[in-house]
Protein backbone atom coordinates (compact mmCIF):
# COMPACT_ATOMS: atom_id res chain seq x y z
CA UNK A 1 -2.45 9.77 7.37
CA UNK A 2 -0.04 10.35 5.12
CA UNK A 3 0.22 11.36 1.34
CA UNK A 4 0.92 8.77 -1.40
CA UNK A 5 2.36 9.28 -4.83
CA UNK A 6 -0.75 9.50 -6.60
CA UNK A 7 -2.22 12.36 -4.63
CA UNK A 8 0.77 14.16 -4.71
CA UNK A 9 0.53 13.71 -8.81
CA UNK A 10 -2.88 14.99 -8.59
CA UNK A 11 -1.85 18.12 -6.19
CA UNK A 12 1.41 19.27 -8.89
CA UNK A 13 -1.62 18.64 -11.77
CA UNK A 14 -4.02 20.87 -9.99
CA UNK A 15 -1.42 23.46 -9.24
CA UNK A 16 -0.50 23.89 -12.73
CA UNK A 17 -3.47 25.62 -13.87
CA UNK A 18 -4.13 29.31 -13.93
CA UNK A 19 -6.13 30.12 -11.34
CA UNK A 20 -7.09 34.05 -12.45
CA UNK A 21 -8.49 32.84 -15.80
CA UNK A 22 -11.33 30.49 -16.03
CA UNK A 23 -10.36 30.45 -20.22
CA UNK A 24 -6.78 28.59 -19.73
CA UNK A 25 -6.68 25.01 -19.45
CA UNK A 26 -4.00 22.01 -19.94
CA UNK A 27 -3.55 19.49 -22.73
CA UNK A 28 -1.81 16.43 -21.03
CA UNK A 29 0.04 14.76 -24.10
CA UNK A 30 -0.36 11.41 -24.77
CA UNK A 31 4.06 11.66 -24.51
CA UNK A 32 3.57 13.11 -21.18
CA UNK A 33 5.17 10.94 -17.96
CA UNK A 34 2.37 7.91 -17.18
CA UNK A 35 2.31 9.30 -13.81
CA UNK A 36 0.53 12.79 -14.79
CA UNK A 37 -1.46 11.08 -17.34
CA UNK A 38 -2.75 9.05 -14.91
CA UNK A 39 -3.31 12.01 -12.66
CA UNK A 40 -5.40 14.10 -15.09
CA UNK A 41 -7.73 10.50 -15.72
CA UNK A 42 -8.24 10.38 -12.62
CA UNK A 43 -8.94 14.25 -11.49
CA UNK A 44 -11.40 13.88 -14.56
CA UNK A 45 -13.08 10.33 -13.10
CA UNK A 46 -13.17 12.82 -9.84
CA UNK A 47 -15.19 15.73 -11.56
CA UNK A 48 -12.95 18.02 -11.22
CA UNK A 49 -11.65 18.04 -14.56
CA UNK A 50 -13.37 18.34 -18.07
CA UNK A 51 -11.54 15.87 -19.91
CA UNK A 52 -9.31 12.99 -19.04
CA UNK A 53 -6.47 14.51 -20.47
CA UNK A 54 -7.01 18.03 -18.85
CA UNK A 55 -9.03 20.24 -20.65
CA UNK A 56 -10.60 22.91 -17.55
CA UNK A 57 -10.88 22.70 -13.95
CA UNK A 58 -14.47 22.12 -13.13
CA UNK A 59 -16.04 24.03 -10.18
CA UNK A 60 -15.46 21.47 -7.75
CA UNK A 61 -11.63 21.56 -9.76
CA UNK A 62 -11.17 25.17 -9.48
CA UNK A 63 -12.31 24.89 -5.50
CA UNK A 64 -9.66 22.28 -4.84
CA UNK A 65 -6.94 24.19 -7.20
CA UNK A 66 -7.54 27.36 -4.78
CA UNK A 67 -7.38 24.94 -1.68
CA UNK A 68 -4.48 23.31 -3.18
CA UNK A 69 -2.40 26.83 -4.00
CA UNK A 70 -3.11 28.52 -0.32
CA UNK A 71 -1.68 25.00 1.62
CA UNK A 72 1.55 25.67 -0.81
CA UNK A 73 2.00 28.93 0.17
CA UNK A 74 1.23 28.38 4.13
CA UNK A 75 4.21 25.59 3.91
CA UNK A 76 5.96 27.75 1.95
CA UNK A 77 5.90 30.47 4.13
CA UNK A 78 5.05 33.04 1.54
């Protein structure tokens, strides 16, 4: 299995949140690359975002955020 654009959208989406604060979310703008709005409709259609165009991570969001932040920094190798 490997991993196709459109997951790796959704990964650099998910990573771009602040995971220590629960109060910061993203706006996606409507001039934002298709790709990434695409992402965020999708990670919303998913439940793990409030709105299609960003808003907050959701619980099941801010579980696969975390998940998505410790593989980085295991291939990272910091």
């Amino acid at each position: 299995m490997s991993i196709d654009q459109e997951r790796v959208d959704e990964l650099n989406l998910l990573l771009q949140f602040n995971l220590n604060s629960l109060q910061e979310g993203i706006k996606v703008h409507t001039t934002a690359e298709p790709s990434v709005i695409s992402a965020a409709q999708r990670l919303h259609d998913k439940g793990l975002l409030t709105l299609a165009d960003g808003g907050y991570l959701t619980d099941l969001g801010m579980e696969a955020a975390e998940m998505a932040d410790k593989l980085l920094r295991i291939l990272s190798g910091s």
